[in-house]
PDB file of N, CA and C in Angstrom:
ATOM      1  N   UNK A   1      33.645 -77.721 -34.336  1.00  0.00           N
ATOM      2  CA  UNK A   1      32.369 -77.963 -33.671  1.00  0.00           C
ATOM      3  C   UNK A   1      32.495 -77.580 -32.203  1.00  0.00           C
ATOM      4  N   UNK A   2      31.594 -76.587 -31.877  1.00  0.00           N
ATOM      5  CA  UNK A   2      32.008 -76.403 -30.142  1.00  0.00           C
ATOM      6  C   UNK A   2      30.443 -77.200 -29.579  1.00  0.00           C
ATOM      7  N   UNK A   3      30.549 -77.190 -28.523  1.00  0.00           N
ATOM      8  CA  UNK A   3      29.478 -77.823 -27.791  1.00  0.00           C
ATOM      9  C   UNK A   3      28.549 -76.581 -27.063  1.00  0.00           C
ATOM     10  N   UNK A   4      28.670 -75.546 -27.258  1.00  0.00           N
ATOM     11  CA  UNK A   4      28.009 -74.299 -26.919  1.00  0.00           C
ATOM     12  C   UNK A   4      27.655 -73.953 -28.390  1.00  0.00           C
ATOM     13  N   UNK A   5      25.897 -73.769 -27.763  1.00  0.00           N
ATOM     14  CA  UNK A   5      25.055 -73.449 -29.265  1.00  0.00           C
ATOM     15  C   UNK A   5      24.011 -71.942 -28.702  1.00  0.00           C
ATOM     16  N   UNK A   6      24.585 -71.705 -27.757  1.00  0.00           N
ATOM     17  CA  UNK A   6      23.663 -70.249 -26.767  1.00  0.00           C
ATOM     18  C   UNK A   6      24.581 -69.342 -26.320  1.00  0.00           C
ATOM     19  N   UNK A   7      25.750 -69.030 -26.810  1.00  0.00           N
ATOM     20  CA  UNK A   7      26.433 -67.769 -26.425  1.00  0.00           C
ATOM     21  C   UNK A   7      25.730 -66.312 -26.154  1.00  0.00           C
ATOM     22  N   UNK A   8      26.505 -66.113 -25.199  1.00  0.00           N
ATOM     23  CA  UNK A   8      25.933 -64.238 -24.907  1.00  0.00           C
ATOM     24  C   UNK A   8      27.689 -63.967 -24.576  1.00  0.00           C
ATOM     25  N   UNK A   9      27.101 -62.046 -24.983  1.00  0.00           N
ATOM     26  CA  UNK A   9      28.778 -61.561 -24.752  1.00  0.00           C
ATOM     27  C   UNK A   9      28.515 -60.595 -23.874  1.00  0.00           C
ATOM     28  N   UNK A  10      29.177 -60.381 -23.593  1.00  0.00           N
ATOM     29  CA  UNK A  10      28.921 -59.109 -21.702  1.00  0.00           C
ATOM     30  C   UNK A  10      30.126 -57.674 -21.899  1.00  0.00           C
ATOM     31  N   UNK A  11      29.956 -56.433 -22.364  1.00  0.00           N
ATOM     32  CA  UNK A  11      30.940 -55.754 -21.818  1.00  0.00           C
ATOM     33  C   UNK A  11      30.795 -54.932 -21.356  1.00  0.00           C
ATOM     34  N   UNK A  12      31.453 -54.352 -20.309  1.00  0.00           N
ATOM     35  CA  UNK A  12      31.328 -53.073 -19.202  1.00  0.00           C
ATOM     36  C   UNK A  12      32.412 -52.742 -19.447  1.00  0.00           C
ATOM     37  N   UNK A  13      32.114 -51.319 -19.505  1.00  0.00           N
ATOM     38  CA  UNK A  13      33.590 -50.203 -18.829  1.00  0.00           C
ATOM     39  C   UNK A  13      33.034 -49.664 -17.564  1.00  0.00           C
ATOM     40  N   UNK A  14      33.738 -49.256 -16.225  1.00  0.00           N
ATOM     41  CA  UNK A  14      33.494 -48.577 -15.346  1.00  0.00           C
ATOM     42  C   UNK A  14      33.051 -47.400 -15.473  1.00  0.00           C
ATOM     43  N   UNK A  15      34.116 -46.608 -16.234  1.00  0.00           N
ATOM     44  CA  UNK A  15      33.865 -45.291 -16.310  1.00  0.00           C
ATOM     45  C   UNK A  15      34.372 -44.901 -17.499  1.00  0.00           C
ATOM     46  N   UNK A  16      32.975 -44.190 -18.184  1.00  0.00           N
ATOM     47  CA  UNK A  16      33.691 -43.579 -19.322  1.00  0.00           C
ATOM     48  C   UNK A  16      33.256 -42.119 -19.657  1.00  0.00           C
ATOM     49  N   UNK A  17      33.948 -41.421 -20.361  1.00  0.00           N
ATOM     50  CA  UNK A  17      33.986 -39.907 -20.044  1.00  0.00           C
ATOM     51  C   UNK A  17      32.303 -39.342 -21.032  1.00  0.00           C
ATOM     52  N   UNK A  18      31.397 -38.746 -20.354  1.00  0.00           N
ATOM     53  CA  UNK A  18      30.285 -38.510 -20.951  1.00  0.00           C
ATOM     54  C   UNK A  18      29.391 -39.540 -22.306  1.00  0.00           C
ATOM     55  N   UNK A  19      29.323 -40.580 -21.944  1.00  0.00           N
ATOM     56  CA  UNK A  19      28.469 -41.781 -23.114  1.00  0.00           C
ATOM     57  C   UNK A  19      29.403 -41.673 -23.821  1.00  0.00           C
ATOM     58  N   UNK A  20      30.875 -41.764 -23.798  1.00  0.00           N
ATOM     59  CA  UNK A  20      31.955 -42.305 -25.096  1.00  0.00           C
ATOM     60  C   UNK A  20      31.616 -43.779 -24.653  1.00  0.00           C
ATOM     61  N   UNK A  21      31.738 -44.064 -26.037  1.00  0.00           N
ATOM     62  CA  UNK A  21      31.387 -46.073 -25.906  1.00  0.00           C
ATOM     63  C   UNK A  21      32.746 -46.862 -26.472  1.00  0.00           C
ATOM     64  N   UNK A  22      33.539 -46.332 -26.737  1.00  0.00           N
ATOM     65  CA  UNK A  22      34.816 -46.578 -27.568  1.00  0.00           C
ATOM     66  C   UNK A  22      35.349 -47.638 -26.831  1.00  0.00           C
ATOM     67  N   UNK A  23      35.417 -47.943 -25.739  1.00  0.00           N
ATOM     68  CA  UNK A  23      35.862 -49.043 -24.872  1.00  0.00           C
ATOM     69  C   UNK A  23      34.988 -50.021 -25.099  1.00  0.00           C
ATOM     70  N   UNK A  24      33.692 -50.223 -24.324  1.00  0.00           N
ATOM     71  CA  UNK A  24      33.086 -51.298 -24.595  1.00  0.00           C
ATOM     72  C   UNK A  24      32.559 -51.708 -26.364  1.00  0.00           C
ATOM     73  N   UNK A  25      33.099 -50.778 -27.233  1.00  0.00           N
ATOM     74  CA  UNK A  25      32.829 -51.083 -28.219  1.00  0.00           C
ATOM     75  C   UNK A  25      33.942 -52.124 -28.935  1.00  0.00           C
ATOM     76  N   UNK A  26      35.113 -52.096 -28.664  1.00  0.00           N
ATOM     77  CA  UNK A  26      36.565 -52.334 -28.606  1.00  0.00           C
ATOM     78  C   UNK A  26      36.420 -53.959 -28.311  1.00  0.00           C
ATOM     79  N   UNK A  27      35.763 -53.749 -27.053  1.00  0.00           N
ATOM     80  CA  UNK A  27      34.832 -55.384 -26.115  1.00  0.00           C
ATOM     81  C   UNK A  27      34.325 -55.979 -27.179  1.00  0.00           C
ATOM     82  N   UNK A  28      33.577 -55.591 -27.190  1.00  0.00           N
ATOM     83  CA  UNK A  28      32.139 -55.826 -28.053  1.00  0.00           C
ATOM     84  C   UNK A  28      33.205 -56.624 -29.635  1.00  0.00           C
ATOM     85  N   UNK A  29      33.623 -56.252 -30.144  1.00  0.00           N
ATOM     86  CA  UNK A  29      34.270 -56.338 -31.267  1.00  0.00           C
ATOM     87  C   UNK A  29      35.609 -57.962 -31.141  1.00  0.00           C
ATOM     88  N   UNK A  30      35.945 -58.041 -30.077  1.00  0.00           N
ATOM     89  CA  UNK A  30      36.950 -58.879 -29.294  1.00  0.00           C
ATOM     90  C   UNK A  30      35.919 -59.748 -29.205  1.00  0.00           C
ATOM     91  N   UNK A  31      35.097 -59.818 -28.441  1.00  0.00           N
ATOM     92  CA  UNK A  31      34.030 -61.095 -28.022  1.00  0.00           C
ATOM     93  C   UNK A  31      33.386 -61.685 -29.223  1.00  0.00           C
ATOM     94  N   UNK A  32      33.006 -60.337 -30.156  1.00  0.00           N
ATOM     95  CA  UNK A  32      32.671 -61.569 -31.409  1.00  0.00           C
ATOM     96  C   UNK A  32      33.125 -62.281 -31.975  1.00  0.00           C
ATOM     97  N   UNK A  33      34.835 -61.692 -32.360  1.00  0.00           N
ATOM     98  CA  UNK A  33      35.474 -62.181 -32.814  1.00  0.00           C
ATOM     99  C   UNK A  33      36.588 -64.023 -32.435  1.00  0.00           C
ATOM    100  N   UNK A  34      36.073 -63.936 -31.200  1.00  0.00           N
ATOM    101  CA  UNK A  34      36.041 -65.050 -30.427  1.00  0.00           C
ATOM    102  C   UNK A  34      35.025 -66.057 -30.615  1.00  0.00           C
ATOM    103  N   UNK A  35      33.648 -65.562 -30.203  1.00  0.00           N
ATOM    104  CA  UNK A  35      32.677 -66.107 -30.859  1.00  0.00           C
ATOM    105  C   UNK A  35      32.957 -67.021 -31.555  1.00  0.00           C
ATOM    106  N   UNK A  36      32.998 -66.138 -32.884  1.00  0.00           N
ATOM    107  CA  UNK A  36      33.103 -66.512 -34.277  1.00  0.00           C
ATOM    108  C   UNK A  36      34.484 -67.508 -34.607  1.00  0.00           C
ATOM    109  N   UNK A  37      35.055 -67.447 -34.175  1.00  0.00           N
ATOM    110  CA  UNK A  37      36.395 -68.368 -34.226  1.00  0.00           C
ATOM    111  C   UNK A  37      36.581 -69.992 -33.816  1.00  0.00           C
ATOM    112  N   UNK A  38      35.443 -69.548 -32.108  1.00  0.00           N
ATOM    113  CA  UNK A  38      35.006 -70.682 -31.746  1.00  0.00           C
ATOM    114  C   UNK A  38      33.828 -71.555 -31.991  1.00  0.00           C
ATOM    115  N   UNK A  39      32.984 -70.660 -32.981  1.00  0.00           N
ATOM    116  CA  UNK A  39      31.489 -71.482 -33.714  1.00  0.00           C
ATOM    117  C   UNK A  39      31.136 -71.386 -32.519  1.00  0.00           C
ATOM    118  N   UNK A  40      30.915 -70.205 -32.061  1.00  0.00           N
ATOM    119  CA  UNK A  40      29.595 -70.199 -31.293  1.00  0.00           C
ATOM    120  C   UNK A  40      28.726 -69.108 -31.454  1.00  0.00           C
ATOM    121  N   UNK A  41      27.489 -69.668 -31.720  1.00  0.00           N
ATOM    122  CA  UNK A  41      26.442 -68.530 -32.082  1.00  0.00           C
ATOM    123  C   UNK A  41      25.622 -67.499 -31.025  1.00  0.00           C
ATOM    124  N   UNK A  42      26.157 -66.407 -31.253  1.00  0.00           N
ATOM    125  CA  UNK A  42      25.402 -65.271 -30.811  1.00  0.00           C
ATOM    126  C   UNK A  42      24.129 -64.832 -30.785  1.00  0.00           C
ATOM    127  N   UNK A  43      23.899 -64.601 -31.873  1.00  0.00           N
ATOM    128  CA  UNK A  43      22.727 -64.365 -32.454  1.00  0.00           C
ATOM    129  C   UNK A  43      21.701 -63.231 -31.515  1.00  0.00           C
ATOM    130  N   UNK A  44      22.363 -62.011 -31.698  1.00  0.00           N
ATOM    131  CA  UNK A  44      21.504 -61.022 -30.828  1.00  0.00           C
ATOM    132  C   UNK A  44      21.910 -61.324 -29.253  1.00  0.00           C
ATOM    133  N   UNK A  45      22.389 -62.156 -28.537  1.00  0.00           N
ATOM    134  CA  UNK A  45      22.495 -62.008 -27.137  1.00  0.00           C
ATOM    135  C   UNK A  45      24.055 -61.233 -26.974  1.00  0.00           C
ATOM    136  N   UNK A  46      23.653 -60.036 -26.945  1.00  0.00           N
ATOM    137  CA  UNK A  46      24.682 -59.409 -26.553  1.00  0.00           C
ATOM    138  C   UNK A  46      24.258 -58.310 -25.564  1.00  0.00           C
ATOM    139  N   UNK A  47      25.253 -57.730 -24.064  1.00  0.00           N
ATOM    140  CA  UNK A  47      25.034 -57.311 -22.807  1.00  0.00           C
ATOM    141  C   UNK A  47      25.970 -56.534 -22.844  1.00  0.00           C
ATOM    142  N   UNK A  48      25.745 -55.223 -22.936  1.00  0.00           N
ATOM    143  CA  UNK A  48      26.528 -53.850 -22.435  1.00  0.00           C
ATOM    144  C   UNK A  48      26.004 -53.112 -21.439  1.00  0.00           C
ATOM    145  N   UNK A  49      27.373 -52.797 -20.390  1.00  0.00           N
ATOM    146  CA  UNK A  49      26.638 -51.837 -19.022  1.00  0.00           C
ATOM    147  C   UNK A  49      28.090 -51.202 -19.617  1.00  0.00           C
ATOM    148  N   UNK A  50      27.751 -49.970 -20.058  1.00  0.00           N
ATOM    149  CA  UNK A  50      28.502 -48.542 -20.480  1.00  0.00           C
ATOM    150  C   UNK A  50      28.636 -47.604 -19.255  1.00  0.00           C
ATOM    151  N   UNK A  51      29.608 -47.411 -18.643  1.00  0.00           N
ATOM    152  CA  UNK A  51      29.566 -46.584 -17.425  1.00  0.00           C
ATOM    153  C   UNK A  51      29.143 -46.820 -15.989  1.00  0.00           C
ATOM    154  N   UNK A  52      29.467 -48.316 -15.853  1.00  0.00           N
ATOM    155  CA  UNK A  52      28.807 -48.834 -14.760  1.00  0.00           C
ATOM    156  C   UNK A  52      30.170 -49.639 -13.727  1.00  0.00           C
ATOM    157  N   UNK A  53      30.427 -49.358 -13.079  1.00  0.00           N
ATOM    158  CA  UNK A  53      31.610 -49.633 -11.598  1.00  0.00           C
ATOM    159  C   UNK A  53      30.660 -50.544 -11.166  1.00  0.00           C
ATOM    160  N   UNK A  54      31.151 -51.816 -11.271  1.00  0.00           N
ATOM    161  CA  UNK A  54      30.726 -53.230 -10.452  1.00  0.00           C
ATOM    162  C   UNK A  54      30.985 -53.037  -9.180  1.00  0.00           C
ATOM    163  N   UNK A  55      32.144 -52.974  -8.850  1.00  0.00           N
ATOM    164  CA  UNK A  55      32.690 -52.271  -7.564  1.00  0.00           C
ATOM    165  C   UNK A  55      32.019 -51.784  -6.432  1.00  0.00           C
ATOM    166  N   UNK A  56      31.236 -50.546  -6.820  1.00  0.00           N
ATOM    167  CA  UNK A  56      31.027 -49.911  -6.219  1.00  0.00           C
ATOM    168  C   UNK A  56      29.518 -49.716  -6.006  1.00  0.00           C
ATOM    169  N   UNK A  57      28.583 -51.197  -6.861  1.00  0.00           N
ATOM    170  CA  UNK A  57      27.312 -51.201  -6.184  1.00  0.00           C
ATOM    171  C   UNK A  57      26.593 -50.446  -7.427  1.00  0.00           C
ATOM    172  N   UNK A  58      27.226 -49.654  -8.916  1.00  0.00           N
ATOM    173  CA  UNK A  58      26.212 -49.228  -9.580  1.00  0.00           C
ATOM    174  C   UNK A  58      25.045 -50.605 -10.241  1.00  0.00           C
ATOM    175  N   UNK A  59      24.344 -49.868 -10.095  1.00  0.00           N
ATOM    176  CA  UNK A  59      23.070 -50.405 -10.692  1.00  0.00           C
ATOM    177  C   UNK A  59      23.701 -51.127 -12.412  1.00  0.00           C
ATOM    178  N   UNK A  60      23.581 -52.347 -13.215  1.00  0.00           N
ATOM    179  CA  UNK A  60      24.335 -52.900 -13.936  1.00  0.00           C
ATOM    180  C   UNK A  60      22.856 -53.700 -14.665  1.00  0.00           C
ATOM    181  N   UNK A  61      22.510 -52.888 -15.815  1.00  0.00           N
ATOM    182  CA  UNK A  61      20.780 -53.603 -16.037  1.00  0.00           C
ATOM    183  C   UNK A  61      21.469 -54.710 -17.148  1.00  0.00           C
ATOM    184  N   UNK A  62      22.065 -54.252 -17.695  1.00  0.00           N
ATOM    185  CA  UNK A  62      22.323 -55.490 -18.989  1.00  0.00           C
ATOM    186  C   UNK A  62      22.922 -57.114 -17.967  1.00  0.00           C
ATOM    187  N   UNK A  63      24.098 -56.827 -17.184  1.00  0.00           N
ATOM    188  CA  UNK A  63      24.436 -57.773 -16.239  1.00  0.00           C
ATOM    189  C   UNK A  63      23.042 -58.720 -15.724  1.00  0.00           C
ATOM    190  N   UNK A  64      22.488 -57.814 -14.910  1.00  0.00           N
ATOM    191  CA  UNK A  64      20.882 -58.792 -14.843  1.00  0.00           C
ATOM    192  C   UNK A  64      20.365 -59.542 -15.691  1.00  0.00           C
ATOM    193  N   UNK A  65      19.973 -58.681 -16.723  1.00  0.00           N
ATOM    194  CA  UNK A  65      19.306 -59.070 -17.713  1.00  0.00           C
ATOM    195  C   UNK A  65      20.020 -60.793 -18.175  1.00  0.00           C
ATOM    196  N   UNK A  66      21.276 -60.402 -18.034  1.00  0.00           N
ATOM    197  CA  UNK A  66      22.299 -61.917 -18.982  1.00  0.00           C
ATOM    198  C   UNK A  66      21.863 -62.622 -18.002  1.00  0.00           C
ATOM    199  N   UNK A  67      22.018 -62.472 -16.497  1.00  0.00           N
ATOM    200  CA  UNK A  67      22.069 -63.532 -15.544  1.00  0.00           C
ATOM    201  C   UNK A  67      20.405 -64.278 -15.541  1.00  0.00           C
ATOM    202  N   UNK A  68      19.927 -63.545 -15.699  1.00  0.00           N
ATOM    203  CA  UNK A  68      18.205 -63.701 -15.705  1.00  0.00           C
ATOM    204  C   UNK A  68      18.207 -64.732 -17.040  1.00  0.00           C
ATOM    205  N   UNK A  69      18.703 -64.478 -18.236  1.00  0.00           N
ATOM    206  CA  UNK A  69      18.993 -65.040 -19.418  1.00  0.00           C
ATOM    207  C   UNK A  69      19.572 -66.827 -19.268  1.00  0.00           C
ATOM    208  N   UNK A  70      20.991 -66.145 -18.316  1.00  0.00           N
ATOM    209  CA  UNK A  70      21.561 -68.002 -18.306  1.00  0.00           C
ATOM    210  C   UNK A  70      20.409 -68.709 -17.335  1.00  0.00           C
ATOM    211  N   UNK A  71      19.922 -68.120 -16.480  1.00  0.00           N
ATOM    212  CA  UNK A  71      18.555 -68.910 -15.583  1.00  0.00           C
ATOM    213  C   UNK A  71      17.772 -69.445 -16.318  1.00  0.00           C
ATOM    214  N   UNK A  72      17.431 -68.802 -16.999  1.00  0.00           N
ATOM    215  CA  UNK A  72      16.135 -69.404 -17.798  1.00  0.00           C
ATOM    216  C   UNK A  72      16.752 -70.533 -19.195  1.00  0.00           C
ATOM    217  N   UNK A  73      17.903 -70.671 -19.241  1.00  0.00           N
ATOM    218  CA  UNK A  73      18.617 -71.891 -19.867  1.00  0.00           C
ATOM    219  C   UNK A  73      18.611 -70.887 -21.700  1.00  0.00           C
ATOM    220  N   UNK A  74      18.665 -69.937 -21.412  1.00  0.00           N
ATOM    221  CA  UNK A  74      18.593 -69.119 -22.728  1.00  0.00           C
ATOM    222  C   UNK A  74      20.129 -68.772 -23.457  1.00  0.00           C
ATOM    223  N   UNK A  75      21.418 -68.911 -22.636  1.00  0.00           N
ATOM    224  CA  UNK A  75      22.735 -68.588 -22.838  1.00  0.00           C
ATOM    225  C   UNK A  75      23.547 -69.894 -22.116  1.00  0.00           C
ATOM    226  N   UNK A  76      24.004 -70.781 -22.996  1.00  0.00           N
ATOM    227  CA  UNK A  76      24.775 -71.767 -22.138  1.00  0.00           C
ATOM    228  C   UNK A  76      26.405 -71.699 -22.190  1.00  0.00           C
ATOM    229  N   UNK A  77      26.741 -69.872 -22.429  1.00  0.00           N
ATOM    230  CA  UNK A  77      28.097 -70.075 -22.387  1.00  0.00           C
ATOM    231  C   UNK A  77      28.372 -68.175 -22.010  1.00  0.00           C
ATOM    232  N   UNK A  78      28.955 -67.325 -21.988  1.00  0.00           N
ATOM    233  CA  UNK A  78      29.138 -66.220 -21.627  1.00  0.00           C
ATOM    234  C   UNK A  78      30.572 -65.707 -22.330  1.00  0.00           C
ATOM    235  N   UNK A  79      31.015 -64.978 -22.828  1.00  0.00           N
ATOM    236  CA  UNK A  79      32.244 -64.510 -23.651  1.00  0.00           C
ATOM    237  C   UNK A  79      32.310 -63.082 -23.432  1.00  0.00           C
ATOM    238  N   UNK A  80      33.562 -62.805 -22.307  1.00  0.00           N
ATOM    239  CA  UNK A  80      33.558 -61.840 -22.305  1.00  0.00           C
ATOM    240  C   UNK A  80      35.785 -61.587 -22.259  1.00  0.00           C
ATOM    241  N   UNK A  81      35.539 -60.494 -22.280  1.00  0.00           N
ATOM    242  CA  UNK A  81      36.860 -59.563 -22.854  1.00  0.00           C
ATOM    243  C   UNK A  81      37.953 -60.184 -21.376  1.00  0.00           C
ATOM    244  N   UNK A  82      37.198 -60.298 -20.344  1.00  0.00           N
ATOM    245  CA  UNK A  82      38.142 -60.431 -19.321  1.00  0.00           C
ATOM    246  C   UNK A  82      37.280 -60.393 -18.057  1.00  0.00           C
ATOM    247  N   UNK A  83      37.734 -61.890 -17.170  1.00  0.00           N
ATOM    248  CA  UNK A  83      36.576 -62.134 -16.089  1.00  0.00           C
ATOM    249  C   UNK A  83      36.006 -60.548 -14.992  1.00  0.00           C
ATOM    250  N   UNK A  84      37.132 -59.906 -15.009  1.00  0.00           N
ATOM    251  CA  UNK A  84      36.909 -58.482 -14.198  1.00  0.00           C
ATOM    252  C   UNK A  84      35.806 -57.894 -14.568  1.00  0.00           C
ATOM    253  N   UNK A  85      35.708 -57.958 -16.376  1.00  0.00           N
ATOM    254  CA  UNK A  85      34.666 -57.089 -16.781  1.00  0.00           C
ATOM    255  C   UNK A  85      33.053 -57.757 -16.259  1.00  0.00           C
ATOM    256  N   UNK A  86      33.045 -59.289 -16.146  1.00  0.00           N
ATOM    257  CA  UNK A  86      31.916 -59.888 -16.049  1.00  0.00           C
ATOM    258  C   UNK A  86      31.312 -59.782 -14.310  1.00  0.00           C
ATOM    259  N   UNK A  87      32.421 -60.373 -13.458  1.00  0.00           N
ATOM    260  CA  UNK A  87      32.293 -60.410 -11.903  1.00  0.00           C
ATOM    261  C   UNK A  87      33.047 -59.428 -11.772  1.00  0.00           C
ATOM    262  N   UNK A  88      32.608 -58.465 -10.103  1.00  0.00           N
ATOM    263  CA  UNK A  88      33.801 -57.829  -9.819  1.00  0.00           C
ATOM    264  C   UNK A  88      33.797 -58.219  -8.402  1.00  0.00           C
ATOM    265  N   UNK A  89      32.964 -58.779  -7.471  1.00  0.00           N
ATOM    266  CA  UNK A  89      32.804 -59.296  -6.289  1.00  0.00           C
ATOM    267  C   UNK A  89      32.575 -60.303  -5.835  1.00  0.00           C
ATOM    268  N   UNK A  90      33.023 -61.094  -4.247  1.00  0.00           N
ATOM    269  CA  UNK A  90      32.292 -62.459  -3.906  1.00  0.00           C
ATOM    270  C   UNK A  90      31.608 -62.755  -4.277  1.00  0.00           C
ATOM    271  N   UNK A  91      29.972 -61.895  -4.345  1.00  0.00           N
ATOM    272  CA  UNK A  91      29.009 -62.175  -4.102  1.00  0.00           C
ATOM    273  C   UNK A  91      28.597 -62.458  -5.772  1.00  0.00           C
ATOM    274  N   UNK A  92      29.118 -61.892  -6.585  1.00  0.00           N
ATOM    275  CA  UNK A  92      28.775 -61.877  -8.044  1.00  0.00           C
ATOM    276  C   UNK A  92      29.490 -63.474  -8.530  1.00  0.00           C
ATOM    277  N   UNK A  93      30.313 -63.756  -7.773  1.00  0.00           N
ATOM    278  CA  UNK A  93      31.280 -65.092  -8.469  1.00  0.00           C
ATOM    279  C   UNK A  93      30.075 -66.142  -7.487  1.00  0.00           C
ATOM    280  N   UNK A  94      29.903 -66.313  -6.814  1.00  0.00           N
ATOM    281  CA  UNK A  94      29.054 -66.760  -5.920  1.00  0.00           C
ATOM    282  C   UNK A  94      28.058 -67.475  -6.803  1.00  0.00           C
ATOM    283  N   UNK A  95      27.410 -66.655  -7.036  1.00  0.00           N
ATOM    284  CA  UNK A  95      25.953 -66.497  -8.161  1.00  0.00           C
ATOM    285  C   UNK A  95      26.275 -67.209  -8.954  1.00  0.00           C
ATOM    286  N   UNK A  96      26.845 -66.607  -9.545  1.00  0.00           N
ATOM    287  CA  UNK A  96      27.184 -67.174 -10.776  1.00  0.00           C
ATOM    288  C   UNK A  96      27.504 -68.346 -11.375  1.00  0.00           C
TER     289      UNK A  96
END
């Protein structure tokens, strides 16, 4: 029994060579499988930014989208591959 009943999963790669998704798909596959281990339901909330450098200020629409998501009390837990992939700055841990 977990006490999280609103999971979302988040994965970014920085850079990947022309729309190969093989990385965040790799993510994607890891986080469910976590999920699922820990009974926590997904159910469609899942967040991919494919080719997007946190770093460096790219524009990150799925990231929004989740954060906009836990605001509105829609995701009460976040599962991702590795905190780097989720925050990459002060200002993002901040927020958050």
């Amino acid at each position: 029994m977990t006490l999280f009943q609103r999971g979302a999963t988040y994965e970014r790669i920085s850079k990947a060579d022309d729309g190969d998704e093989d990385g965040v798909l790799r993510q994607g596959e890891d986080t469910q499988g976590l999920a699922k281990q820990r009974g926590i339901p997904i159910e469609g909330r899942r967040f991919r930014d494919n080719d997007r450098s946190a770093t460096h200020g790219k524009h990150r629409p799925d990231y929004e989208r989740l954060m906009a998501a836990v605001q509105r009390g829609e995701v009460d837990v976040i599962i991702v591959y590795m905190l780097g992939r989720l925050w990459r700055n002060r200002r993002e841990r901040a927020e958050g």
